[in-house]
Every structure is written in C-alpha cells, then in structure tokens.
PDB file of N, CA and C in Angstrom:
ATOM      1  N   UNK A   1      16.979  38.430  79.021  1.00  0.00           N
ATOM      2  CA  UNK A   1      15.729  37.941  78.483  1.00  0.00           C
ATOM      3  C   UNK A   1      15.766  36.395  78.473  1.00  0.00           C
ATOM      4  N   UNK A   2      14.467  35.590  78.474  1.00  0.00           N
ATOM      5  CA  UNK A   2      14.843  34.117  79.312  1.00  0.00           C
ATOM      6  C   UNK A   2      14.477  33.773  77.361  1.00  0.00           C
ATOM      7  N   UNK A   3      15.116  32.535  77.514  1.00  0.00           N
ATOM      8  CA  UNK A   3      15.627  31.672  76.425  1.00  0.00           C
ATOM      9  C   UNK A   3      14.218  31.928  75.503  1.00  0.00           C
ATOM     10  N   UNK A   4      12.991  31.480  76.205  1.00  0.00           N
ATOM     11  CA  UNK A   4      11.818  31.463  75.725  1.00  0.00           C
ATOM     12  C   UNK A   4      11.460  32.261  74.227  1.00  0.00           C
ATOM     13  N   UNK A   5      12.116  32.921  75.263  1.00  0.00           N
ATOM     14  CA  UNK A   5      11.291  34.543  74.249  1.00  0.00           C
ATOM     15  C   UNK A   5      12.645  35.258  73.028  1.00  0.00           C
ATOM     16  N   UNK A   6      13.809  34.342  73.392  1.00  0.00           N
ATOM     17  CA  UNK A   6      14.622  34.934  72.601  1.00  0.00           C
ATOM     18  C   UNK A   6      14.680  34.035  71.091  1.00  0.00           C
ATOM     19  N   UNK A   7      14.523  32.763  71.788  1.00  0.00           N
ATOM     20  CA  UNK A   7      13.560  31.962  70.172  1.00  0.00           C
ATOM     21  C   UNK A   7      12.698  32.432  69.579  1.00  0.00           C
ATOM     22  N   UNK A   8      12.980  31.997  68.039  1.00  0.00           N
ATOM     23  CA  UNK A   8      11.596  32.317  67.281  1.00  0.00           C
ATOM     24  C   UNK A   8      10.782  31.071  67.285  1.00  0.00           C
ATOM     25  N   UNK A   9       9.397  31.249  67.384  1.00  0.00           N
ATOM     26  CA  UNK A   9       8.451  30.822  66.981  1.00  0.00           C
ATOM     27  C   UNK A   9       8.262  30.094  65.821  1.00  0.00           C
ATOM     28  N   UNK A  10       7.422  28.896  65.338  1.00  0.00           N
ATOM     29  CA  UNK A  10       7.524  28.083  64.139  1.00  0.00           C
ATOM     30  C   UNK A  10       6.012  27.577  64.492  1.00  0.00           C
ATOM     31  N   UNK A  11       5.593  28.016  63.503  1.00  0.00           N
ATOM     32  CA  UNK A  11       4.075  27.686  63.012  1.00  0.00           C
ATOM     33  C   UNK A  11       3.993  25.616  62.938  1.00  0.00           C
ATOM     34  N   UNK A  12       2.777  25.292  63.132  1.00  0.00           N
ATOM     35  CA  UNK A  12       2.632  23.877  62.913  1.00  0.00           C
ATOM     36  C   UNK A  12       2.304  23.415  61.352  1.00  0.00           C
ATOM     37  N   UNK A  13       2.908  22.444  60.951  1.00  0.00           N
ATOM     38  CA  UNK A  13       3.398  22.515  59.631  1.00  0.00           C
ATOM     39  C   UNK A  13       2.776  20.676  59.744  1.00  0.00           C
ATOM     40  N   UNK A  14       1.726  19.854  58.995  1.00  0.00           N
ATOM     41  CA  UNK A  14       0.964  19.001  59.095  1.00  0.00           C
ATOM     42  C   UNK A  14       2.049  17.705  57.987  1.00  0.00           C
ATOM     43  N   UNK A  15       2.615  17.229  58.776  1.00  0.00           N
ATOM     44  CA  UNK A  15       3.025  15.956  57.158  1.00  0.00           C
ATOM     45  C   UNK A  15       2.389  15.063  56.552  1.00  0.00           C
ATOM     46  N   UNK A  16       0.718  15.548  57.186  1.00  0.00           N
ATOM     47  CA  UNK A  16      -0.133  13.885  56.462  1.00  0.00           C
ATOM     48  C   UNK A  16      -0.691  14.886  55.568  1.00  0.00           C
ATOM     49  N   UNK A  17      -0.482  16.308  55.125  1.00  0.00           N
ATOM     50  CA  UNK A  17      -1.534  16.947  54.463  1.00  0.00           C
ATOM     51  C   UNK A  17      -0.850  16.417  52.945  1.00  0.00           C
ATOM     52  N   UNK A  18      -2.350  16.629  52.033  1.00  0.00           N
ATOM     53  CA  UNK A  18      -2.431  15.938  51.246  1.00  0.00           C
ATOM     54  C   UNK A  18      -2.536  17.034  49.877  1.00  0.00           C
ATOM     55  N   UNK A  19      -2.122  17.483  49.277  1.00  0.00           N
ATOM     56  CA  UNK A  19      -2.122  18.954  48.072  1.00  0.00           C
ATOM     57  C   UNK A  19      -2.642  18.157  46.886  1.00  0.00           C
ATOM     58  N   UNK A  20      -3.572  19.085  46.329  1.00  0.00           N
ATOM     59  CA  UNK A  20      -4.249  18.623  45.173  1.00  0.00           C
ATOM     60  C   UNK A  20      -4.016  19.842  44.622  1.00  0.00           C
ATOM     61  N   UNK A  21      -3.779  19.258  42.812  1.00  0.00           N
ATOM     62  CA  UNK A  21      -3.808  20.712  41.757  1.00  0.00           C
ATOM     63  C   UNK A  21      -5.098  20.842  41.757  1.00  0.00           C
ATOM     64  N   UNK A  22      -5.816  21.616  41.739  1.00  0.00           N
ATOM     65  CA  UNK A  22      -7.240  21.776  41.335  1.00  0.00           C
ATOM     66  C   UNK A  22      -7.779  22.203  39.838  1.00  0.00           C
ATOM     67  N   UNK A  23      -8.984  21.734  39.478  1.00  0.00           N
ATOM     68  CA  UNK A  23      -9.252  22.602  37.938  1.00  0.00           C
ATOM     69  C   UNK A  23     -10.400  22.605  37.944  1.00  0.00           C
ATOM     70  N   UNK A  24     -10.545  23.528  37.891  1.00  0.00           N
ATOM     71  CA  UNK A  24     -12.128  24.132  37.456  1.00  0.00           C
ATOM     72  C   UNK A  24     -13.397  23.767  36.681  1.00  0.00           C
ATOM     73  N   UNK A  25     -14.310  23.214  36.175  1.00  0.00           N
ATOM     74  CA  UNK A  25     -15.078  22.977  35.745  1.00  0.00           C
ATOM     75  C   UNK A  25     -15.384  23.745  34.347  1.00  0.00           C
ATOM     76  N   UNK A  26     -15.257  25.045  34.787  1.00  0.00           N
ATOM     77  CA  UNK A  26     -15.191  25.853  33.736  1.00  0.00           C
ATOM     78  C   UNK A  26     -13.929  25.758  32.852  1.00  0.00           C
ATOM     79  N   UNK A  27     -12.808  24.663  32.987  1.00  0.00           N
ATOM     80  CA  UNK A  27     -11.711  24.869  32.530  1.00  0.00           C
ATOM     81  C   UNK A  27     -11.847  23.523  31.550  1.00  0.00           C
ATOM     82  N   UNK A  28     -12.403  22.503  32.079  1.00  0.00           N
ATOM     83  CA  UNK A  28     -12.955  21.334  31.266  1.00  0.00           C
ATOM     84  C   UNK A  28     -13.809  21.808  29.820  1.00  0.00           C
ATOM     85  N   UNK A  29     -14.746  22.459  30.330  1.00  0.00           N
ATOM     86  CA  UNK A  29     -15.583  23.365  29.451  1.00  0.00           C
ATOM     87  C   UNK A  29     -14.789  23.817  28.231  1.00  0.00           C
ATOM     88  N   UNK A  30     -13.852  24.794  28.648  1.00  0.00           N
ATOM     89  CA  UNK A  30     -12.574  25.270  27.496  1.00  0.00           C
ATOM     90  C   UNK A  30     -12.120  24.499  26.431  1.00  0.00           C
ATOM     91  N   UNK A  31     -11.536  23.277  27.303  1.00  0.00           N
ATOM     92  CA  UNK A  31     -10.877  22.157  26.338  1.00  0.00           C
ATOM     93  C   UNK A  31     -11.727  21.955  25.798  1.00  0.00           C
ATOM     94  N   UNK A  32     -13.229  21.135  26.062  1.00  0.00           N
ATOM     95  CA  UNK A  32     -14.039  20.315  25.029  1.00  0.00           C
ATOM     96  C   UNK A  32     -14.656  21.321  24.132  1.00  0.00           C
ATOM     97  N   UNK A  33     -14.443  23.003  24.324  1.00  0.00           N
ATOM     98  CA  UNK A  33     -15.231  23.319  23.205  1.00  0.00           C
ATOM     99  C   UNK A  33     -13.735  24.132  22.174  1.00  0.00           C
ATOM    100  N   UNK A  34     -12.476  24.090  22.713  1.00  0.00           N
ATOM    101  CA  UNK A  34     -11.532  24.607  22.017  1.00  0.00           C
ATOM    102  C   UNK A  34     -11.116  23.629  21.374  1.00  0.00           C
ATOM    103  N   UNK A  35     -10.836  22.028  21.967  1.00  0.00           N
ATOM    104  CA  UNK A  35      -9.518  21.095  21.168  1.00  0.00           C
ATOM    105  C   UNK A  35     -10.524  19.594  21.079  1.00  0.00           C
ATOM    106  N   UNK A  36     -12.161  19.678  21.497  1.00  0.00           N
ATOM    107  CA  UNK A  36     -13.122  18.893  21.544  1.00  0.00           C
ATOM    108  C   UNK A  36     -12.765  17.411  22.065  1.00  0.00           C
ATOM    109  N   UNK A  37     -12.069  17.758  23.694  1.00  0.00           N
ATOM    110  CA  UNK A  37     -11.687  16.528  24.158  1.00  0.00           C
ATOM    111  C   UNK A  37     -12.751  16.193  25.261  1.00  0.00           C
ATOM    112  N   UNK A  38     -13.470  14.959  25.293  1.00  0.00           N
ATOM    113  CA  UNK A  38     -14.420  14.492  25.985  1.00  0.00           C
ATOM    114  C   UNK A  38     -14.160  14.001  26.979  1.00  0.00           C
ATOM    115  N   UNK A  39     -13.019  12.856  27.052  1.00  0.00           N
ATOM    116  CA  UNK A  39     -12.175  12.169  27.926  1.00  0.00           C
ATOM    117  C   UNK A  39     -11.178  12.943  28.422  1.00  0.00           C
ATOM    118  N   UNK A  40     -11.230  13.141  29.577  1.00  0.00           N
ATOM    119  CA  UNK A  40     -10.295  13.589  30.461  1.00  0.00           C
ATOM    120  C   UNK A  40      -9.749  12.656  31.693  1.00  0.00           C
ATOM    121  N   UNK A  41      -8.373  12.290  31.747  1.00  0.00           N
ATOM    122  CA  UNK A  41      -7.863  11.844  32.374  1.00  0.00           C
ATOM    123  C   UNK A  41      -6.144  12.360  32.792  1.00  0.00           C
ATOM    124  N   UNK A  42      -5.602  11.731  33.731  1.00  0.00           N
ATOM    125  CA  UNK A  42      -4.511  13.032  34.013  1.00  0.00           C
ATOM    126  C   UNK A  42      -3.234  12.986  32.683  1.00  0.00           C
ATOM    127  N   UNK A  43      -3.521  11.973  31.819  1.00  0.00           N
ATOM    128  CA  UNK A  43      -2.759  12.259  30.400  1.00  0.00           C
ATOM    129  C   UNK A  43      -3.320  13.435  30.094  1.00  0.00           C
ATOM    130  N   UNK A  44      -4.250  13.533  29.947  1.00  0.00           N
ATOM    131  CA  UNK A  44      -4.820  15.141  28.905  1.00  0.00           C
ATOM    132  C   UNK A  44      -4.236  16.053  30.036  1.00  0.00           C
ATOM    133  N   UNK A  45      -4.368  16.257  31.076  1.00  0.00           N
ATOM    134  CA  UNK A  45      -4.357  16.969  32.171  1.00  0.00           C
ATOM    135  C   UNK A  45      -3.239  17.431  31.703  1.00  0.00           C
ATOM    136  N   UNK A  46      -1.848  16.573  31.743  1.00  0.00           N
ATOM    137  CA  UNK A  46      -0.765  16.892  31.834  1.00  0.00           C
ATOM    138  C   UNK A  46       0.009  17.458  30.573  1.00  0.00           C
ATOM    139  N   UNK A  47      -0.364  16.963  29.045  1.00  0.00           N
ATOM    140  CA  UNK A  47      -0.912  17.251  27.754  1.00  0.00           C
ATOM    141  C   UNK A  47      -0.993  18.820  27.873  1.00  0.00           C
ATOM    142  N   UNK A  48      -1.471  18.936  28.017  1.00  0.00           N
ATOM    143  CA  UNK A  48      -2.658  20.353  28.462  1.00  0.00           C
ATOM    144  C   UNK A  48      -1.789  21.593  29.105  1.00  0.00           C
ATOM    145  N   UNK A  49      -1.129  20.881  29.986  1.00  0.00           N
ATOM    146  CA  UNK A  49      -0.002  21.950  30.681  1.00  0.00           C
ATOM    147  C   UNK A  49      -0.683  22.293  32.016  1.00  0.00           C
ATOM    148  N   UNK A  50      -2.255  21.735  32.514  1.00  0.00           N
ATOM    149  CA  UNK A  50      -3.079  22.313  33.741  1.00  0.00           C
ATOM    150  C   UNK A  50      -1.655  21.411  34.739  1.00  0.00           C
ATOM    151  N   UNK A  51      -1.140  20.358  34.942  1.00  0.00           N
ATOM    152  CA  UNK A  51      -0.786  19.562  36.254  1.00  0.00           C
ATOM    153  C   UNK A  51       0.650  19.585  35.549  1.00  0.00           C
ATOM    154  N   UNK A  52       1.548  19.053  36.646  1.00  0.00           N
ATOM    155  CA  UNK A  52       2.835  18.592  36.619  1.00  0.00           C
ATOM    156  C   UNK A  52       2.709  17.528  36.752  1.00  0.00           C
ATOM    157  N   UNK A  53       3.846  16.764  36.461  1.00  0.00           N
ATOM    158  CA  UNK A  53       3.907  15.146  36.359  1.00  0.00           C
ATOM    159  C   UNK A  53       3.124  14.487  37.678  1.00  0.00           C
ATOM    160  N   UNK A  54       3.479  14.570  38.852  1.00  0.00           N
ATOM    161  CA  UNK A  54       3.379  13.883  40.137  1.00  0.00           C
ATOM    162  C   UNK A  54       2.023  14.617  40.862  1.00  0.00           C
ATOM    163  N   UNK A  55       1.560  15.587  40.275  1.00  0.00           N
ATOM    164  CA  UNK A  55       0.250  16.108  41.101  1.00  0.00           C
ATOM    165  C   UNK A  55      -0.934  15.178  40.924  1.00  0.00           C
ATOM    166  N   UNK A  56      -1.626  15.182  42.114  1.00  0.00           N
ATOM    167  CA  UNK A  56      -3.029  15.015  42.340  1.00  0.00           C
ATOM    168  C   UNK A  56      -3.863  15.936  41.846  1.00  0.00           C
ATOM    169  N   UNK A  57      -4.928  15.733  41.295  1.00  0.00           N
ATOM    170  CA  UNK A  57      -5.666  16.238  41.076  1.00  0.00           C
ATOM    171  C   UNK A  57      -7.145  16.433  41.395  1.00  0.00           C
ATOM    172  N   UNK A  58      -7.671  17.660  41.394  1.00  0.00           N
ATOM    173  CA  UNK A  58      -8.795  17.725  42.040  1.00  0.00           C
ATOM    174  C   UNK A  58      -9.643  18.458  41.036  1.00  0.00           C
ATOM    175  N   UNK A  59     -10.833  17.738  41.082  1.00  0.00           N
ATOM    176  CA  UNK A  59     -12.117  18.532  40.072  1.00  0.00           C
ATOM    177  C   UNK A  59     -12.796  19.416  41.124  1.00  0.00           C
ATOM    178  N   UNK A  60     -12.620  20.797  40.519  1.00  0.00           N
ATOM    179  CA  UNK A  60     -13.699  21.881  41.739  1.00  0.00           C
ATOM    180  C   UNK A  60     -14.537  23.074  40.981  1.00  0.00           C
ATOM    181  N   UNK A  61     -15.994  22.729  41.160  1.00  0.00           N
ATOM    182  CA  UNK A  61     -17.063  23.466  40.990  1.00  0.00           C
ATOM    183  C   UNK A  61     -17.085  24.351  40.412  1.00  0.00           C
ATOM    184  N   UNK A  62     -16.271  25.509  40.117  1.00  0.00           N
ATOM    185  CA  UNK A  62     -16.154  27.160  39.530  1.00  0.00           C
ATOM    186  C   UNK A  62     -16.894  26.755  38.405  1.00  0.00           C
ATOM    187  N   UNK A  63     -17.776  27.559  37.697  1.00  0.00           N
ATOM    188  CA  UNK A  63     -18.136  27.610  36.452  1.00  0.00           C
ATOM    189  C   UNK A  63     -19.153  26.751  35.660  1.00  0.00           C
ATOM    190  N   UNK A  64     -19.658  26.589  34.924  1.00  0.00           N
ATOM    191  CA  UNK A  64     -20.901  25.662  34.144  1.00  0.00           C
ATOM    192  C   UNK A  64     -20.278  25.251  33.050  1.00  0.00           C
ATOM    193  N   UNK A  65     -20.627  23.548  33.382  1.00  0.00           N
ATOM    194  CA  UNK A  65     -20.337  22.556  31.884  1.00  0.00           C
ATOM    195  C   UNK A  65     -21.513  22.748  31.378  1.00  0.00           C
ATOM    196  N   UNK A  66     -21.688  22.332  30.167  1.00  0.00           N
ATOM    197  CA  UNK A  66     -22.448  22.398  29.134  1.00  0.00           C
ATOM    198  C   UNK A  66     -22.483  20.773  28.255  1.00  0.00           C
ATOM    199  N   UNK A  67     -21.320  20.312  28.625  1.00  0.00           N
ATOM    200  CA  UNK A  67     -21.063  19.196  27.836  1.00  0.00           C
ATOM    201  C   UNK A  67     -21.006  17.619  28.099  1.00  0.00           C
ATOM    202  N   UNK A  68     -21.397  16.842  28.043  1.00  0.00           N
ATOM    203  CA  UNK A  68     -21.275  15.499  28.350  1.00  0.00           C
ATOM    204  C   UNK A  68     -19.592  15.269  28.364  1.00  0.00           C
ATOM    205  N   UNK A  69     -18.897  15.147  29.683  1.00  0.00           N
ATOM    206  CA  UNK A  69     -17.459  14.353  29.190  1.00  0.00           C
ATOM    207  C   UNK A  69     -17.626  13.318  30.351  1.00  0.00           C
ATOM    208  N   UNK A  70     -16.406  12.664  30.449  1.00  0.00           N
ATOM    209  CA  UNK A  70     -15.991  11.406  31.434  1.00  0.00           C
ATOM    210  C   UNK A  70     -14.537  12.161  32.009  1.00  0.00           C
ATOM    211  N   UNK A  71     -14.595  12.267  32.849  1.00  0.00           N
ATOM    212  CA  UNK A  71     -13.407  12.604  33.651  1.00  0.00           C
ATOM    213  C   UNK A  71     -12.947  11.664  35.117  1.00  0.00           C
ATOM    214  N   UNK A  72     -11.600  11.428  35.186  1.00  0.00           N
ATOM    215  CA  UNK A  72     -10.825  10.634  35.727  1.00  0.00           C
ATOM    216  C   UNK A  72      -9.993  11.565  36.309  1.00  0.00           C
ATOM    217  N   UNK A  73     -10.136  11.905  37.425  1.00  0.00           N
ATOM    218  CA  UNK A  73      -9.409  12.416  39.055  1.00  0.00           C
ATOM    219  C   UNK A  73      -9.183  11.781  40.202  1.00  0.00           C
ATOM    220  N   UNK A  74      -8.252  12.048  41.059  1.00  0.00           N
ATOM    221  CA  UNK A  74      -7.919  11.669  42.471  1.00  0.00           C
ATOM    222  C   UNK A  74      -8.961  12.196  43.651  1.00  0.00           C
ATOM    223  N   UNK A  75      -9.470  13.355  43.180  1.00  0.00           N
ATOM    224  CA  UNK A  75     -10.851  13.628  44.293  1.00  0.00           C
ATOM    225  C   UNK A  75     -11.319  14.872  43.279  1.00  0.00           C
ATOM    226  N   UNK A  76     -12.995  15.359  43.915  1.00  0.00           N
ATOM    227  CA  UNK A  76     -13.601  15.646  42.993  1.00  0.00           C
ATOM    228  C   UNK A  76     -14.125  16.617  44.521  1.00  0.00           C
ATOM    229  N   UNK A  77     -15.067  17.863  44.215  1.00  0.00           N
ATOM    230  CA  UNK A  77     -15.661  18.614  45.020  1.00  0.00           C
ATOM    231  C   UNK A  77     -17.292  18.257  44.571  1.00  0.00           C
ATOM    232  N   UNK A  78     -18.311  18.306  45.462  1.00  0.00           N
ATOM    233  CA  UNK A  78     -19.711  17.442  45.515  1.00  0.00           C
ATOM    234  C   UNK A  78     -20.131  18.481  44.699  1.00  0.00           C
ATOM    235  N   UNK A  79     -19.992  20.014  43.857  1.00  0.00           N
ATOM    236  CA  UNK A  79     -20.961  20.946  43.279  1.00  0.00           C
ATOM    237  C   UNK A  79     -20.281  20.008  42.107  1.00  0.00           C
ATOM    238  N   UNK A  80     -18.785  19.950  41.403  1.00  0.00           N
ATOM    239  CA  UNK A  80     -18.109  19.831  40.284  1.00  0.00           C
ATOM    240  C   UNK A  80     -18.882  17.899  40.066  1.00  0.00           C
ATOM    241  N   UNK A  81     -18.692  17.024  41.216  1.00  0.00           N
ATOM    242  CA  UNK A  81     -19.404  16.181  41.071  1.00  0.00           C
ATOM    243  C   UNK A  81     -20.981  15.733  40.304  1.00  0.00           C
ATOM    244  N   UNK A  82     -21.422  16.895  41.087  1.00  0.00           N
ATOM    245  CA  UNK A  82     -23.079  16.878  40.873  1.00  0.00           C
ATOM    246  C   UNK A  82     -23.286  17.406  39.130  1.00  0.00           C
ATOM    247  N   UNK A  83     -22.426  18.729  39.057  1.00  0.00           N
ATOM    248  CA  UNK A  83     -22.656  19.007  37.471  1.00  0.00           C
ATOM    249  C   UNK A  83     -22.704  18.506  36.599  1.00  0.00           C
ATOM    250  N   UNK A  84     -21.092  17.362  36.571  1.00  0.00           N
ATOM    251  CA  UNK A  84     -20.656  16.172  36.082  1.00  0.00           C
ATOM    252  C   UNK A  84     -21.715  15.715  35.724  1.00  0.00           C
ATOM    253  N   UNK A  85     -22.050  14.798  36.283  1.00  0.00           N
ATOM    254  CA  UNK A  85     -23.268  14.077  36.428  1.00  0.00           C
ATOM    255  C   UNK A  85     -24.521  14.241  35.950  1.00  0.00           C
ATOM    256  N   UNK A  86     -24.865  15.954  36.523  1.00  0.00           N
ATOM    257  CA  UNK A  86     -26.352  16.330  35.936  1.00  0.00           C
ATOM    258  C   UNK A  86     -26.217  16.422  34.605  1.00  0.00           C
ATOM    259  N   UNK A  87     -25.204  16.382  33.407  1.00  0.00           N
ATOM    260  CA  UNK A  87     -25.201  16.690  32.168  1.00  0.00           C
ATOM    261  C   UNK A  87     -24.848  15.153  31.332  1.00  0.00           C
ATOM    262  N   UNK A  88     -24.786  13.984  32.430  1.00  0.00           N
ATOM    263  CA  UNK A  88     -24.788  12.545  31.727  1.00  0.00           C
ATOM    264  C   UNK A  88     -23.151  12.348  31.921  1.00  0.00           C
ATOM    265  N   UNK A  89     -22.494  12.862  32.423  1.00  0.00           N
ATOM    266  CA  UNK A  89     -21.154  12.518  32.181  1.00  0.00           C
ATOM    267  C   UNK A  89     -20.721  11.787  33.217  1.00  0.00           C
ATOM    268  N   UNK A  90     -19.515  11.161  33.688  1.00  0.00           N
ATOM    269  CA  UNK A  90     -19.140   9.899  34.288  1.00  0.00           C
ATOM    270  C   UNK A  90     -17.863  10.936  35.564  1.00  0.00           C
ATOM    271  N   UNK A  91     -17.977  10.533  36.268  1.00  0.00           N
ATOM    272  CA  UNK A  91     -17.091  11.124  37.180  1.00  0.00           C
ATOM    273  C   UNK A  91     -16.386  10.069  38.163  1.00  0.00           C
ATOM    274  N   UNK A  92     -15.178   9.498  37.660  1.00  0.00           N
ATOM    275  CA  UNK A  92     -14.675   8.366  38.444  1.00  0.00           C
ATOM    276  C   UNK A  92     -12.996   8.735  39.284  1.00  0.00           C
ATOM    277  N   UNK A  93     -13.339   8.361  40.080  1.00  0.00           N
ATOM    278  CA  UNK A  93     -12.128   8.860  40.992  1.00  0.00           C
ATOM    279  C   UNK A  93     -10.804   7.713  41.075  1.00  0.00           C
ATOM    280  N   UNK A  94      -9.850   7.876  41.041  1.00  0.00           N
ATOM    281  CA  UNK A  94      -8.702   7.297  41.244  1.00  0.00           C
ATOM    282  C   UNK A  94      -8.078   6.736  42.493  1.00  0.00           C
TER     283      UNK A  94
END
C-alpha cells in the first residue's frame, strides 16, 4: 500500500482563530434581577464564575433584557447589540 494512504489524515486546524466565551443576554438579565448588577464588565464576568481569567468575551442575543445596564465586552453579536441599546443601555467594546 503506497505511503499515501498508509498515513493518517489531519484536519486543518486555523492559528489566527480567535475563541470567545460567549453569554447570553438572557444571562445579564439573571444577574441584574438576582444580585441587581447594572455594570457589567469582565470583573463581574469573572466574579460571577461566567469567564476564566484570560477569556474573551462575547455578548450574544439568546433571550430578552428588560433592563437598562452598561456592559463592557471584547465583541458583541448585532441582535445582543441592538437589544442593549433598544432598552437605553450602553454597549462598549474593548
């Protein structure tokens, strides 16, 4: 059998990719109506137990705020953006 085929195969594996923790919208929601935190930034994040020390973080869409907060992330998804926003709250990226 020729060399080719007696190797295994190895999938393409990207080193510029970029991993974000993600959190939910609906998970913001939780905090400000369980521990009434408005400000979110990746101290609370990490506080909180959602991220590990060194993660990025990403705000993503799942679920309905209700609440005016200010949140501070590394990237944000345009629905979790827009909600942000439509309820007066501040959405600033890092």
């Amino acid at each position: 059998m020729p060399l080719y085929r007696r190797v295994p195969k190895g999938g393409f594996k990207n080193i510029n990719r970029v991993e974000y923790a993600g959190i939910n919208i609906d998970r913001l929601q939780k905090l400000y109506d369980e521990k009434g935190i408005a400000v979110f930034n990746p101290e609370i994040f990490r506080e909180n137990g959602l991220v590990s020390k060194n993660d990025l973080i990403k705000i993503l869409g799942r679920g309905e705020l209700t609440a005016k907060v200010e949140v501070t992330a590394h990237a944000f998804s345009e629905t979790a953006k827009n909600a942000i926003e439509d309820k007066g709250g501040v959405a600033t990226k890092i």
